[in-house]
Structure formats: C-alpha cells, structure tokens
C-alpha atoms as a PDB file:
ATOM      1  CA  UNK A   1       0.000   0.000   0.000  1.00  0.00           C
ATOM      2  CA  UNK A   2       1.307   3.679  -1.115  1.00  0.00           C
ATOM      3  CA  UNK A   3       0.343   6.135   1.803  1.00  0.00           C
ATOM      4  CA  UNK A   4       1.184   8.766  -0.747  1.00  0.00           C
ATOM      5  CA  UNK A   5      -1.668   8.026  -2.931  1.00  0.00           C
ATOM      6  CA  UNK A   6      -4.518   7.518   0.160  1.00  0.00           C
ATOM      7  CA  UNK A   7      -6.458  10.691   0.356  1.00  0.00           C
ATOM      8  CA  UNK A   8      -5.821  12.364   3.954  1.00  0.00           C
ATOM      9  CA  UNK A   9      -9.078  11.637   5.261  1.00  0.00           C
ATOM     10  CA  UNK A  10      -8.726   7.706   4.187  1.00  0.00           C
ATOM     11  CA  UNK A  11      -5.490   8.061   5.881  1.00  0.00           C
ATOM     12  CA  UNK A  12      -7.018   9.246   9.078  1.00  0.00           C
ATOM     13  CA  UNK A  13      -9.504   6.678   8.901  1.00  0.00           C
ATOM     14  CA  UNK A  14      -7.252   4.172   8.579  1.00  0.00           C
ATOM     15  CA  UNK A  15      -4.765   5.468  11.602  1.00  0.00           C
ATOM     16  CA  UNK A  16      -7.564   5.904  14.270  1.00  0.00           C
ATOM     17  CA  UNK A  17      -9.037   2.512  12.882  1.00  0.00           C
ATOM     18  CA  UNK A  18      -5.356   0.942  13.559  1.00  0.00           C
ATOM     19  CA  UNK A  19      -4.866   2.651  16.966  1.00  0.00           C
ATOM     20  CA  UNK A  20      -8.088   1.770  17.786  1.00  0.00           C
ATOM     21  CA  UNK A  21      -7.856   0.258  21.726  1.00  0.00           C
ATOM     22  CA  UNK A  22      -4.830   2.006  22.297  1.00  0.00           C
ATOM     23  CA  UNK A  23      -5.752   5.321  23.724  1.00  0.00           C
ATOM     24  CA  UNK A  24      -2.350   6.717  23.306  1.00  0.00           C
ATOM     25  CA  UNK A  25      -1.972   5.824  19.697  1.00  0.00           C
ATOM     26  CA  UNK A  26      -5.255   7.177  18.920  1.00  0.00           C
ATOM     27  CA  UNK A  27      -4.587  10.557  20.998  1.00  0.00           C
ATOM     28  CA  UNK A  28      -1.487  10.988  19.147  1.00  0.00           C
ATOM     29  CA  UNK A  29      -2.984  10.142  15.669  1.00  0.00           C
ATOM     30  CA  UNK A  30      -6.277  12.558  16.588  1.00  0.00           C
ATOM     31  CA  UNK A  31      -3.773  15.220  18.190  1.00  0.00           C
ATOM     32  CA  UNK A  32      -2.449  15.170  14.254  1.00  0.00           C
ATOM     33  CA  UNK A  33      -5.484  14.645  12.463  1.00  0.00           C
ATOM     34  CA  UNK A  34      -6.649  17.964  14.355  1.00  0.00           C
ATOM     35  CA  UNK A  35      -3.650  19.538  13.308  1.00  0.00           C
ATOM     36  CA  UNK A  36      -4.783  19.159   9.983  1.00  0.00           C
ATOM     37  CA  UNK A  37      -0.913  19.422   8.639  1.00  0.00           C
ATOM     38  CA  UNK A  38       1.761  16.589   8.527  1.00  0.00           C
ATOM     39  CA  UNK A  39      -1.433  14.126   7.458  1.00  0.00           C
ATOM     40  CA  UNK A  40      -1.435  16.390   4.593  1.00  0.00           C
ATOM     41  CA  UNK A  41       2.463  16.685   3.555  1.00  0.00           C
ATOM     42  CA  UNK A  42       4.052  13.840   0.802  1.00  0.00           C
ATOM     43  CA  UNK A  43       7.278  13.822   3.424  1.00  0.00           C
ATOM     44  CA  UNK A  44       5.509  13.175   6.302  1.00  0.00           C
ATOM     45  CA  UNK A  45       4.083  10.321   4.453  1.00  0.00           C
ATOM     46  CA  UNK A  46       6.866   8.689   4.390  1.00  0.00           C
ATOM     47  CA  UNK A  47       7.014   8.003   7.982  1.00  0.00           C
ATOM     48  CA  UNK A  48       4.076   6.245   7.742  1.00  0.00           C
ATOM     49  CA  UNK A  49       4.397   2.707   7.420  1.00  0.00           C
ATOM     50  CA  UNK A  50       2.080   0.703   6.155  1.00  0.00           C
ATOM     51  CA  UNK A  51       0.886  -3.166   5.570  1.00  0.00           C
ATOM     52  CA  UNK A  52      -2.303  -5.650   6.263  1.00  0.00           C
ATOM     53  CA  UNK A  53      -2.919  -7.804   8.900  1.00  0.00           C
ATOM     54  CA  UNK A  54      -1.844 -11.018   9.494  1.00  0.00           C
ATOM     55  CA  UNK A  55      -5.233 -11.770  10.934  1.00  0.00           C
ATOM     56  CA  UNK A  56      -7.530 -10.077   9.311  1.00  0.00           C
ATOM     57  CA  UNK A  57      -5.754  -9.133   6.050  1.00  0.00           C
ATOM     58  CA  UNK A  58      -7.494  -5.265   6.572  1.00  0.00           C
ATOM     59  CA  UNK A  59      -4.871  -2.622   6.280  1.00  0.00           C
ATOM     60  CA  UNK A  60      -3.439  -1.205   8.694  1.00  0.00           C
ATOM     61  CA  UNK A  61      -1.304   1.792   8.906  1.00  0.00           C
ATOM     62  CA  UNK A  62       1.100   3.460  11.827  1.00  0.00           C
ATOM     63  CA  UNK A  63       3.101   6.484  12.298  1.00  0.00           C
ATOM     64  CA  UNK A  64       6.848   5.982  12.643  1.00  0.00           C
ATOM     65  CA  UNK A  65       7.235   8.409  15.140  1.00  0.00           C
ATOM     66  CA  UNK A  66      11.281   8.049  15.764  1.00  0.00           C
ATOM     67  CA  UNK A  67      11.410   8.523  11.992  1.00  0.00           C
ATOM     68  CA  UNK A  68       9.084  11.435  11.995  1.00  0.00           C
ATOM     69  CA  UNK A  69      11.302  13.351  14.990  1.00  0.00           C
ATOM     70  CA  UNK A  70      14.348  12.278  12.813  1.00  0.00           C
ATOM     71  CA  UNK A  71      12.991  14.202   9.950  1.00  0.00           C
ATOM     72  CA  UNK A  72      11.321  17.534  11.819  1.00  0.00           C
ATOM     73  CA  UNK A  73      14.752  17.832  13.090  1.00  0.00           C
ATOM     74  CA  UNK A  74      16.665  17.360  10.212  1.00  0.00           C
ATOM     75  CA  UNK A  75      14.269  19.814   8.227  1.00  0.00           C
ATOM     76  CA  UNK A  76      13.000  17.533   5.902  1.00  0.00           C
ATOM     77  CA  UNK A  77       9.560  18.442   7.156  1.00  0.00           C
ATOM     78  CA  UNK A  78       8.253  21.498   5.902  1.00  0.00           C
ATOM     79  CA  UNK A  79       6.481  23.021   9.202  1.00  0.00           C
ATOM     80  CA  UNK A  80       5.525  26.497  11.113  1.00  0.00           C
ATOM     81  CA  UNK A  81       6.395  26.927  14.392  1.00  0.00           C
ATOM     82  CA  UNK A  82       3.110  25.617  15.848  1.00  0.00           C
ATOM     83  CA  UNK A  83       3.315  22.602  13.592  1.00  0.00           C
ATOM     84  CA  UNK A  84       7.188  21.742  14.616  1.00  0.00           C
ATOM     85  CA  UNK A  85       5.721  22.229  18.279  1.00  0.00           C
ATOM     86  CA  UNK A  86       2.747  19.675  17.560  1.00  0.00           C
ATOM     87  CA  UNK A  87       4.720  16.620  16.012  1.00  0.00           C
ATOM     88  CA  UNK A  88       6.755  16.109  19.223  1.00  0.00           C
ATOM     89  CA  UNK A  89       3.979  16.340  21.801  1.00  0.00           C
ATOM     90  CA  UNK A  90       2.135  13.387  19.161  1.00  0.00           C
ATOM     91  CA  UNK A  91       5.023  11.309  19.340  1.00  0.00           C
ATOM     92  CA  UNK A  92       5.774  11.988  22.831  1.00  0.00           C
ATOM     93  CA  UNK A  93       2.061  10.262  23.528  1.00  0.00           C
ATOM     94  CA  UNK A  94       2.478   7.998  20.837  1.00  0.00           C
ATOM     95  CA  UNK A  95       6.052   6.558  21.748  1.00  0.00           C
ATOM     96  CA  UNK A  96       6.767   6.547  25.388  1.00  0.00           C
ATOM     97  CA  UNK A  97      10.727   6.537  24.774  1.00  0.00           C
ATOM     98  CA  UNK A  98       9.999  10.119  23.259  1.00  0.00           C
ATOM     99  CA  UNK A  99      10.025  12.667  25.841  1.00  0.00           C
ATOM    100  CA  UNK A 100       9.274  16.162  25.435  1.00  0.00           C
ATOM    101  CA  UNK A 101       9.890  19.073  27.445  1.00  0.00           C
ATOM    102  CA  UNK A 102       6.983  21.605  26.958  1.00  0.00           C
ATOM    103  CA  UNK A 103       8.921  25.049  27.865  1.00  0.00           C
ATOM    104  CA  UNK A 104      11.405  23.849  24.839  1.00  0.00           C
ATOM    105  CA  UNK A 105       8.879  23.325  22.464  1.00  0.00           C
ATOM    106  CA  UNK A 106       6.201  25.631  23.077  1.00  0.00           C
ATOM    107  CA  UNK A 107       8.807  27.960  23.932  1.00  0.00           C
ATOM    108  CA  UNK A 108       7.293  31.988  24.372  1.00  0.00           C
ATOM    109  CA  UNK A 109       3.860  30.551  23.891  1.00  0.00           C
ATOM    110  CA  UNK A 110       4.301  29.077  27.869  1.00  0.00           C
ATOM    111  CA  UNK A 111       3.686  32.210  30.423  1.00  0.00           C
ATOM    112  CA  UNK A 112       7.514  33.079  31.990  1.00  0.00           C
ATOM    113  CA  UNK A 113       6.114  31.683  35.386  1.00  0.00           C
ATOM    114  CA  UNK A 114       3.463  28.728  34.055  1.00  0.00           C
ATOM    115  CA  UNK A 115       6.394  26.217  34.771  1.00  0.00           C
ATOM    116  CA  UNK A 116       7.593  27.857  38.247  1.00  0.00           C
ATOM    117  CA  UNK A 117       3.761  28.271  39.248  1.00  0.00           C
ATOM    118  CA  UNK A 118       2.734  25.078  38.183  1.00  0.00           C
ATOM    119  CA  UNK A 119       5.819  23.012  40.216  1.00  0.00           C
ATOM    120  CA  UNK A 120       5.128  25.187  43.575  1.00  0.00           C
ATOM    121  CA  UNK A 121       1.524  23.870  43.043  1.00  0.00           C
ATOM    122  CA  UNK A 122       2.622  20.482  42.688  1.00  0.00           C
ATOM    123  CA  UNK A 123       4.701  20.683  45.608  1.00  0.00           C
ATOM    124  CA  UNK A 124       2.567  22.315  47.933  1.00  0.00           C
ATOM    125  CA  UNK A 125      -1.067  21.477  47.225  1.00  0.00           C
ATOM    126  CA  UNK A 126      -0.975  18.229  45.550  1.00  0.00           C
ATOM    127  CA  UNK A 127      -1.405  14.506  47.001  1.00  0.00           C
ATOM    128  CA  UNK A 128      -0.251  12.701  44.163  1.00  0.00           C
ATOM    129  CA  UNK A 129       1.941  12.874  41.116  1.00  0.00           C
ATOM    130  CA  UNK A 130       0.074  15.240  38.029  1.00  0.00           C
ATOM    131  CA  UNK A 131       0.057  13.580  35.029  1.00  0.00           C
ATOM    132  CA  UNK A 132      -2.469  13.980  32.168  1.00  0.00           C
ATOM    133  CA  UNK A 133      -3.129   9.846  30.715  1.00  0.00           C
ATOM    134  CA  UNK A 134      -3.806   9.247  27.163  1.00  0.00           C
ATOM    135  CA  UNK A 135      -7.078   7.986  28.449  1.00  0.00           C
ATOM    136  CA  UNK A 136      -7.791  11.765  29.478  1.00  0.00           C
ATOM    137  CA  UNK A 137      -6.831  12.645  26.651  1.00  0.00           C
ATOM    138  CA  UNK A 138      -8.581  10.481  24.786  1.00  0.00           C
ATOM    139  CA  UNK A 139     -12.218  11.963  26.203  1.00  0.00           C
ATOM    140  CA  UNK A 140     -11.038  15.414  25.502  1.00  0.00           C
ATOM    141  CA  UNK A 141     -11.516  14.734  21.517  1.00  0.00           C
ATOM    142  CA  UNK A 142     -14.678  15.724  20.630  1.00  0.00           C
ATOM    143  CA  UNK A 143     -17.014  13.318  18.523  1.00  0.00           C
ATOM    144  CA  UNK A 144     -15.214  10.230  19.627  1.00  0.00           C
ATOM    145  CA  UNK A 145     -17.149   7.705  21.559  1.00  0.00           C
ATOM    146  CA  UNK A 146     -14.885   5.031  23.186  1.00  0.00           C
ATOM    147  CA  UNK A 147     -15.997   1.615  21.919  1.00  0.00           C
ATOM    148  CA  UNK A 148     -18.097   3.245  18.680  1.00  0.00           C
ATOM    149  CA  UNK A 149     -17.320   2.601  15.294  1.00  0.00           C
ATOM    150  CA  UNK A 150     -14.134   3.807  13.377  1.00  0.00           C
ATOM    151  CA  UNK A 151     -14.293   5.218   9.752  1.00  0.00           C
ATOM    152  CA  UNK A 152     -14.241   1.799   7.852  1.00  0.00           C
ATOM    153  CA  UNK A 153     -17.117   0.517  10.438  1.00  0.00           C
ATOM    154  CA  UNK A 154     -14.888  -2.155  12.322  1.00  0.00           C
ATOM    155  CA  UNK A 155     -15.741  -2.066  15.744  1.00  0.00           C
ATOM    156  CA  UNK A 156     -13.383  -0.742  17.888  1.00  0.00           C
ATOM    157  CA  UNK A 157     -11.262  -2.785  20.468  1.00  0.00           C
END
C-alpha cells in the first residue's frame, strides 16, 4: 500500500481505525489529524508505514514516530512553528521513549512563570503525582465515543 496516494481523510480513517484500543496511539494520531498538517504533507508520508494484517488481512497503517522526529529535526519536514511544536507532543504520547519538554517546544507561547507556578503547586497542594493519561486525553476529543465505530465501520477494540 502507497500512503502517498490515500487521500488524507482515508489516511485518518485508517490510523484511528489501527490505533483503535490504544488510547495513546489514537490521541497521538487525533492530536495530528486535528492539526490538519503533517497528514497532509508527501514527506511526512513517508514516515508512515504501512501493511495488512496477518489476521484479518485489513490494512493497517502506523506512524513511525522516531522517523518522523528524525525528519522535523533534520528539516526535511516542511512546518511552522506551531506545527514543529505539535509533532513532538504526538510522538511523545504515541512513543513513550519520546520525551518532550513543553517550555522547549512551546517555547514563548508558555507564560515566563506557568512552569515555576505550576511546580510550587505540585509541591505544595498536591497529594499525588500530576500527570495527564492518554485515556484523558482520549475523552477530551470531541465526537469520539470510546468503543463506537471507526471510519471503515470495524468495531473498535
């Protein structure tokens, strides 16, 4: 299968149908789709790697995130500031051996004292660690019911 040749909104379909079940794949796949950029782009396309299943036959397709990072920093993706500060926060929740470090890539659009506020808060108010799980993230996309039916009507894992 070409992913050059799938119109973006097949390719969408096809992503959220592949991720479907794994909330962080599918936050980082809507967090793009949203974007409404890199799906879009014949370079980003070629981090996408794609194939059938060995169960079903069905295609499936997946974002090669390392691949993707490889190529926003090596400026083979064409991209404006917000969209270089998007790709990294997708693969961040997409591949958990990505970090990302918000102040660097959000840079001046982070408040001066969001990141000094936000760690005296943690340390003096809160009760347990703060962190935001793809699952959370997954209920913050509007339209999406969990369970419901992806784009090419296979029910959802």
């Amino acid at each position: 299968m070409n992913t050059a040749a799938i119109p973006a909104r097949q390719l969408i379909c096809l992503l959220q149908d592949t991720a479907a079940g794994q909330t962080a794949d599918l936050a980082a796949v809507e967090l793009l789709a949203r974007h409404n950029h890199f799906l879009h782009i014949p370079q980003f396309r070629r981090v996408i790697a794609a194939g059938a299943s060995v169960l079903t036959g069905a295609p499936v397709v997946t974002i090669r995130w390392q691949a993707a990072i490889t190529a926003l920093e090596a400026g083979r993706l064409p991209a404006t500031g917000s969209e270089q500060a998007v790709l990294p926060i997708a693969a961040s929740i997409g591949d958990h051996d990505i970090p990302v470090h918000l102040r660097e890539v959000l840079g001046s659009g982070l408040p001066g004292d969001f990141c000094a506020d936000l760690e005296r808060d943690q340390r003096e108010r809160a009760t347990m660690s703060m962190l935001v799980t793809p699952q959370m993230l997954n209920t913050m996309v509007p339209g999406r019911r969990p369970g419901g039916r992806g784009c090419t009507g296979r029910r959802s894992r």
